[in-house]
N, C-alpha and C. Protein backbone atom coordinates (compact mmCIF):
# COMPACT_ATOMS: atom_id res chain seq x y z
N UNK A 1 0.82 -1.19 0.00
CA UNK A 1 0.00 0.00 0.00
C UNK A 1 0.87 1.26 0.00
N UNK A 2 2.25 1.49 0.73
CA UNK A 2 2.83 2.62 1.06
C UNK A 2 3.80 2.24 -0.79
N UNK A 3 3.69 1.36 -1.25
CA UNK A 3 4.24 1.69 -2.92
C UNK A 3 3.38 2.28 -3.29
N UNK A 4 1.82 2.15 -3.32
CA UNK A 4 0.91 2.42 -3.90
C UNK A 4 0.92 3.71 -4.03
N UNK A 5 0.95 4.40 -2.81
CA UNK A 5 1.29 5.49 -1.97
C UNK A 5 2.17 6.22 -3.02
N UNK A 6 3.00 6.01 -2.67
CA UNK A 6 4.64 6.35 -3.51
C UNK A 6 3.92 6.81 -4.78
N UNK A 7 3.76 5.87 -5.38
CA UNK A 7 3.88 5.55 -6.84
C UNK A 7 2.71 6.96 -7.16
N UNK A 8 1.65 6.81 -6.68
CA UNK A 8 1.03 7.89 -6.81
C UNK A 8 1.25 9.42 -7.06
N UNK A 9 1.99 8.93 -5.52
CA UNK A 9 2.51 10.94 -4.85
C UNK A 9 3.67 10.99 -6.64
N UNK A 10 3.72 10.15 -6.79
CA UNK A 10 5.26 10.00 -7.72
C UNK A 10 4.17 10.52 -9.21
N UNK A 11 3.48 10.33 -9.62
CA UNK A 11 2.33 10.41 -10.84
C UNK A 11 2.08 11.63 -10.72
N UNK A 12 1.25 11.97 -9.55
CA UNK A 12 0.78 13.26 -8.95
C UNK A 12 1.83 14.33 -9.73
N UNK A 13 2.51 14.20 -8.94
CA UNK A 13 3.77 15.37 -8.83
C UNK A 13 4.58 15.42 -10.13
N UNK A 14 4.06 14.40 -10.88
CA UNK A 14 4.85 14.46 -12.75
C UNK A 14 3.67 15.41 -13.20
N UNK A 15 2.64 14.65 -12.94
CA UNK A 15 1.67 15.23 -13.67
C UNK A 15 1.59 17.16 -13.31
N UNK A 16 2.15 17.34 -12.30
CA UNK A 16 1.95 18.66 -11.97
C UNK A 16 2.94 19.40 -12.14
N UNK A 17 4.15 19.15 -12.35
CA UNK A 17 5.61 19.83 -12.76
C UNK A 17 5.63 19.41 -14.03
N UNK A 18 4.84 18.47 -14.98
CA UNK A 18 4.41 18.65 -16.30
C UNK A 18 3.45 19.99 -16.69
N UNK A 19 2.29 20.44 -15.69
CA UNK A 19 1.03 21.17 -15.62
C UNK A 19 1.92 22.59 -15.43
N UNK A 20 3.07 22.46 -14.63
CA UNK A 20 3.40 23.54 -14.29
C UNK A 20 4.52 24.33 -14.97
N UNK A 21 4.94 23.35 -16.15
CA UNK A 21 6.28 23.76 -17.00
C UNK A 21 5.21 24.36 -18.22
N UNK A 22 4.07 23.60 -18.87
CA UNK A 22 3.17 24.15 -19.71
C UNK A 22 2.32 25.35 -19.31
N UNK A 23 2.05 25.58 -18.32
CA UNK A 23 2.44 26.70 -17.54
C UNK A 23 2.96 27.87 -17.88
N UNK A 24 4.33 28.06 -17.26
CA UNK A 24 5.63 28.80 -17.74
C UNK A 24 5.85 28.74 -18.90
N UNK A 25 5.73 27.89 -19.94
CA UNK A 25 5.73 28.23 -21.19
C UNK A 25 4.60 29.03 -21.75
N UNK A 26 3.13 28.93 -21.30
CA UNK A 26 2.50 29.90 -21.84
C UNK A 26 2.74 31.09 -21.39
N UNK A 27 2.73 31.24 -19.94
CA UNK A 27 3.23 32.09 -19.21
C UNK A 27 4.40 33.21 -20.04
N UNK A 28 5.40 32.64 -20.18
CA UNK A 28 6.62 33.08 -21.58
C UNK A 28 5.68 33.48 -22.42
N UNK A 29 4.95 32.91 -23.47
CA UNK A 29 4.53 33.42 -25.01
C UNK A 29 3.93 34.35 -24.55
N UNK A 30 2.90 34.42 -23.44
CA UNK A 30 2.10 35.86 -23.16
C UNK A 30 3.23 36.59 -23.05
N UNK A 31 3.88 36.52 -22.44
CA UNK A 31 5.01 37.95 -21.90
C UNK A 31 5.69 38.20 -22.93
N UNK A 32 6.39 36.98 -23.81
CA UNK A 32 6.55 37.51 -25.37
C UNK A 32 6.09 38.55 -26.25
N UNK A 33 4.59 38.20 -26.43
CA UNK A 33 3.35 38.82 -27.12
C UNK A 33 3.05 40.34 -26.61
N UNK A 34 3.67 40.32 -25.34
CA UNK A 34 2.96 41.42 -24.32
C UNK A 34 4.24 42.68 -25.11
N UNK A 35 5.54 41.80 -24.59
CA UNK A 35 6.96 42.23 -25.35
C UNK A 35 6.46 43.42 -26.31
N UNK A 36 6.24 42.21 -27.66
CA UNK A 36 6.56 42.63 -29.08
C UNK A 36 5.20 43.55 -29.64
N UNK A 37 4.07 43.32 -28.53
CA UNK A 37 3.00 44.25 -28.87
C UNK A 37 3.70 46.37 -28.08
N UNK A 38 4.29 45.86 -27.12
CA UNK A 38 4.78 46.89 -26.60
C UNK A 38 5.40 48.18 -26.97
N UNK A 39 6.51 46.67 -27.76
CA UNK A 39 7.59 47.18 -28.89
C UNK A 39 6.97 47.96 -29.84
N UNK A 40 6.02 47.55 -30.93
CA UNK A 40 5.29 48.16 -31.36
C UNK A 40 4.46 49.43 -31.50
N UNK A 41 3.87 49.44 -30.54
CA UNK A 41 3.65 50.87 -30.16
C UNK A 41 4.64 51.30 -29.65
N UNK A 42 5.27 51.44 -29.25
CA UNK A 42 6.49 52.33 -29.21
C UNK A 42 7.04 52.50 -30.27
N UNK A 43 7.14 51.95 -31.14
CA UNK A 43 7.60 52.45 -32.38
C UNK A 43 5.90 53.16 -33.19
N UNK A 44 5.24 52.89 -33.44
CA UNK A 44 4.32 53.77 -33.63
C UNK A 44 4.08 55.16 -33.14
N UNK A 45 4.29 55.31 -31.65
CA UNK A 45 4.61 56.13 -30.81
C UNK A 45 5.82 57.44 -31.36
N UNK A 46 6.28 56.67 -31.84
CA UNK A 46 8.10 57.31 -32.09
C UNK A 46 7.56 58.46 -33.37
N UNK A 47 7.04 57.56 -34.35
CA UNK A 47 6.57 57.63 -36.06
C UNK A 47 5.22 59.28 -35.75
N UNK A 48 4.46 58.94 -34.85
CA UNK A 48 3.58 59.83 -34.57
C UNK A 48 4.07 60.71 -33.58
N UNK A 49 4.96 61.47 -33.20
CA UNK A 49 5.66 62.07 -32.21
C UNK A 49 6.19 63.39 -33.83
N UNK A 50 6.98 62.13 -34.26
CA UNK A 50 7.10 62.72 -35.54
C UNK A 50 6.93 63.39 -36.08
N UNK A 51 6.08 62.63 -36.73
CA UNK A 51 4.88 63.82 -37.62
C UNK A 51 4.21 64.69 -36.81
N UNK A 52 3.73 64.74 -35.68
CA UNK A 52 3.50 65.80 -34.82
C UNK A 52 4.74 67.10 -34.86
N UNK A 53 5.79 66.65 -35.36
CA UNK A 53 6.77 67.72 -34.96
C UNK A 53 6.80 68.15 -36.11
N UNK A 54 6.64 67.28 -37.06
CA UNK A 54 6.77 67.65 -38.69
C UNK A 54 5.56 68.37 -39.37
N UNK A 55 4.17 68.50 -38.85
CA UNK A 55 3.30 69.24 -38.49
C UNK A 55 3.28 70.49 -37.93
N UNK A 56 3.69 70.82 -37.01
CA UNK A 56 3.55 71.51 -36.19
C UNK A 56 5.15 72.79 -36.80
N UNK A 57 6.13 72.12 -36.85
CA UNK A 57 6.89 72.82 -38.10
C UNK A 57 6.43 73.50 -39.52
N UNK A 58 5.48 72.58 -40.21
CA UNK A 58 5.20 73.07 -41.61
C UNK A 58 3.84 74.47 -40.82
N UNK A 59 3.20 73.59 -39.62
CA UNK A 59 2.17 74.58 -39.29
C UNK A 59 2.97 76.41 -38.78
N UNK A 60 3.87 76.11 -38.26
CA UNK A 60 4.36 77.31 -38.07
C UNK A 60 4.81 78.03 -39.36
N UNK A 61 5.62 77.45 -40.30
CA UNK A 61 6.25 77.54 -41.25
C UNK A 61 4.88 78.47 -42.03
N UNK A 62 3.83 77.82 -41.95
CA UNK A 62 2.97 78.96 -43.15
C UNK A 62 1.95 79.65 -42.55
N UNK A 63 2.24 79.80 -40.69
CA UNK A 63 2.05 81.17 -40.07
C UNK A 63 2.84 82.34 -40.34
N UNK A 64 4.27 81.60 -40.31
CA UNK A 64 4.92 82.57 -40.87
C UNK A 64 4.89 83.64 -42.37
N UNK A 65 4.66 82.60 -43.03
CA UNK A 65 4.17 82.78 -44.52
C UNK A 65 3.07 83.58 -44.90
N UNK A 66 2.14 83.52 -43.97
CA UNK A 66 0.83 83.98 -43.96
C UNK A 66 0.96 85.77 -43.14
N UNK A 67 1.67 85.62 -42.56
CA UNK A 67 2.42 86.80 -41.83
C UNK A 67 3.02 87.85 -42.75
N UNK A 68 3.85 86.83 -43.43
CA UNK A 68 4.68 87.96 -44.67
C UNK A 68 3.82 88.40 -45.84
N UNK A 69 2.99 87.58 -46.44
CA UNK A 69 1.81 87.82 -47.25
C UNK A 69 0.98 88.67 -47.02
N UNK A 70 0.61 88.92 -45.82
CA UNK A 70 -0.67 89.64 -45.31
C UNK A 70 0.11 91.29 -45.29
N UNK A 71 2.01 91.37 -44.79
CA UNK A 71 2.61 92.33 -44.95
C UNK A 71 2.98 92.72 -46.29
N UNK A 72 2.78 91.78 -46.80
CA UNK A 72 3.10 92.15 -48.64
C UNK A 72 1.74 92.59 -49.32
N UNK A 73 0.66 92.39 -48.83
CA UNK A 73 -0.55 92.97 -48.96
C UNK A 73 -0.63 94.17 -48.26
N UNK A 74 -0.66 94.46 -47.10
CA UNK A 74 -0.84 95.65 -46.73
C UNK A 74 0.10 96.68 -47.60
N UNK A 75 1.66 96.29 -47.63
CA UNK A 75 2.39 97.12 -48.54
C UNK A 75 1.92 97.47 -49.89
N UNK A 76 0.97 96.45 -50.62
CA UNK A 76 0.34 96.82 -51.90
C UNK A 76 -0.28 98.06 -51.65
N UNK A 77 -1.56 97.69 -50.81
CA UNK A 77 -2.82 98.22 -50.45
C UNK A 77 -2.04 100.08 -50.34
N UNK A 78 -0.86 100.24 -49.51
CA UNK A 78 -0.24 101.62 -49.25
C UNK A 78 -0.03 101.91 -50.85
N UNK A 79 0.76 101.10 -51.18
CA UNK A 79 1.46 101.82 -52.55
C UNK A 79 0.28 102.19 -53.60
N UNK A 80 -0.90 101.40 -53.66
CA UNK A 80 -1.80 102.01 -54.41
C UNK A 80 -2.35 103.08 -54.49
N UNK A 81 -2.31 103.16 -52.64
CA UNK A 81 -3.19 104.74 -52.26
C UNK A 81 -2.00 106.04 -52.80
N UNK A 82 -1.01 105.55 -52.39
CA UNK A 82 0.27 106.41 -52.86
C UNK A 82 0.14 106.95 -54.35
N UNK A 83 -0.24 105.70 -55.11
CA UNK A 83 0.00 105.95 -56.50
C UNK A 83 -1.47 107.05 -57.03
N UNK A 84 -2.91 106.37 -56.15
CA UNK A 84 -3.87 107.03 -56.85
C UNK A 84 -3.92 108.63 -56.55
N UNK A 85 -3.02 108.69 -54.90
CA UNK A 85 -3.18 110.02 -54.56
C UNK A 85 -2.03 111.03 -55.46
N UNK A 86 -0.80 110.35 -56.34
CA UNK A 86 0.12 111.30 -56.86
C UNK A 86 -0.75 111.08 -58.11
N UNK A 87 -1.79 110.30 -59.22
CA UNK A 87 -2.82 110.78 -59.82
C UNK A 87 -3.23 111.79 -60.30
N UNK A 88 -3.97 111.97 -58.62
CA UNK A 88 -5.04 112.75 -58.41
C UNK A 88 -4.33 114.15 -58.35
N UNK A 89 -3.37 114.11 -58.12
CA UNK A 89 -2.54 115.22 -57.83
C UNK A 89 -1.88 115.93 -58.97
N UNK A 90 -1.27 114.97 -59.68
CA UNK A 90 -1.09 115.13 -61.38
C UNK A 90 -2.19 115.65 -62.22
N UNK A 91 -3.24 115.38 -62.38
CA UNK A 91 -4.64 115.32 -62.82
C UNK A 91 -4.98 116.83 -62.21
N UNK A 92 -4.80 117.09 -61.28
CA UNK A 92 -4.64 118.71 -60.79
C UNK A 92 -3.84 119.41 -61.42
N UNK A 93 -2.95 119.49 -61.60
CA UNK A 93 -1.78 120.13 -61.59
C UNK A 93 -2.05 120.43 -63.73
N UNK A 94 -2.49 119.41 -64.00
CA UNK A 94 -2.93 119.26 -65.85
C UNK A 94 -3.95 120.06 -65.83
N UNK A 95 -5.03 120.02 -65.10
CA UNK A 95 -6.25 120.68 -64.82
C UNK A 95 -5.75 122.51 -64.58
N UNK A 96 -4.88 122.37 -63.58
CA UNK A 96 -4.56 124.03 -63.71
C UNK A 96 -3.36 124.45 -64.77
N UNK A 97 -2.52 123.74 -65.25
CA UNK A 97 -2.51 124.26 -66.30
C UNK A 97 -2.92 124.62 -67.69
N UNK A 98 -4.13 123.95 -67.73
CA UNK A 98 -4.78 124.20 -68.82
C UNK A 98 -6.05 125.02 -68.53
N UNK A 99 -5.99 125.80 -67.04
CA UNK A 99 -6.63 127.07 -66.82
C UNK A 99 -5.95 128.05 -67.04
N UNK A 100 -4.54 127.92 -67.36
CA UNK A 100 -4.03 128.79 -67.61
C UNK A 100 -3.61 129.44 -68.82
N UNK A 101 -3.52 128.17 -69.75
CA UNK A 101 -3.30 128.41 -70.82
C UNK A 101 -4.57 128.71 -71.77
């Protein structure tokens, strides 16, 4: 009976340091999986950090642009008034001399 015994506790305890190595091996592939999913986004992470900076560069880049444009417009907008008011001024100046003559 105490073989019986034995032999058992002896089965038992395969069967469970068998249960418990399949176990640790899944145990491993999850933590693997967990790993290389990790990895992953972090590199996704990296890629979109990125372009956030590469964004946010071009976005400044044609504030700036939009800045100088809007000053290259206003400078039109002056030089026109400039031009219509020496015109208007010319256009006078023709006007009185041909009151005079």
């Amino acid at each position: 009976e105490a073989t019986s015994a034995a032999a058992e506790t002896e089965s038992t305890t395969a069967v469970l340091n068998e249960t418990i190595a399949e176990l640790q091996k899944e145990n491993q592939t999850l933590h693997d999986k967990i790993r290389d999913v990790l990895d992953e986004a972090s590199k996704d992470r990296t890629k979109l950090n990125d372009s956030l900076a590469r964004s946010e560069g071009e976005a400044q880049r044609l504030r700036l642009k939009a800045a100088s444009d809007e000053e290259d417009v206003q400078r039109l907008r002056l030089d026109k008034s400039a031009a219509e008011k020496q015109v208007t001024q010319l256009k006078t100046k023709v006007s009185d001399f041909e009151r005079r003559l």
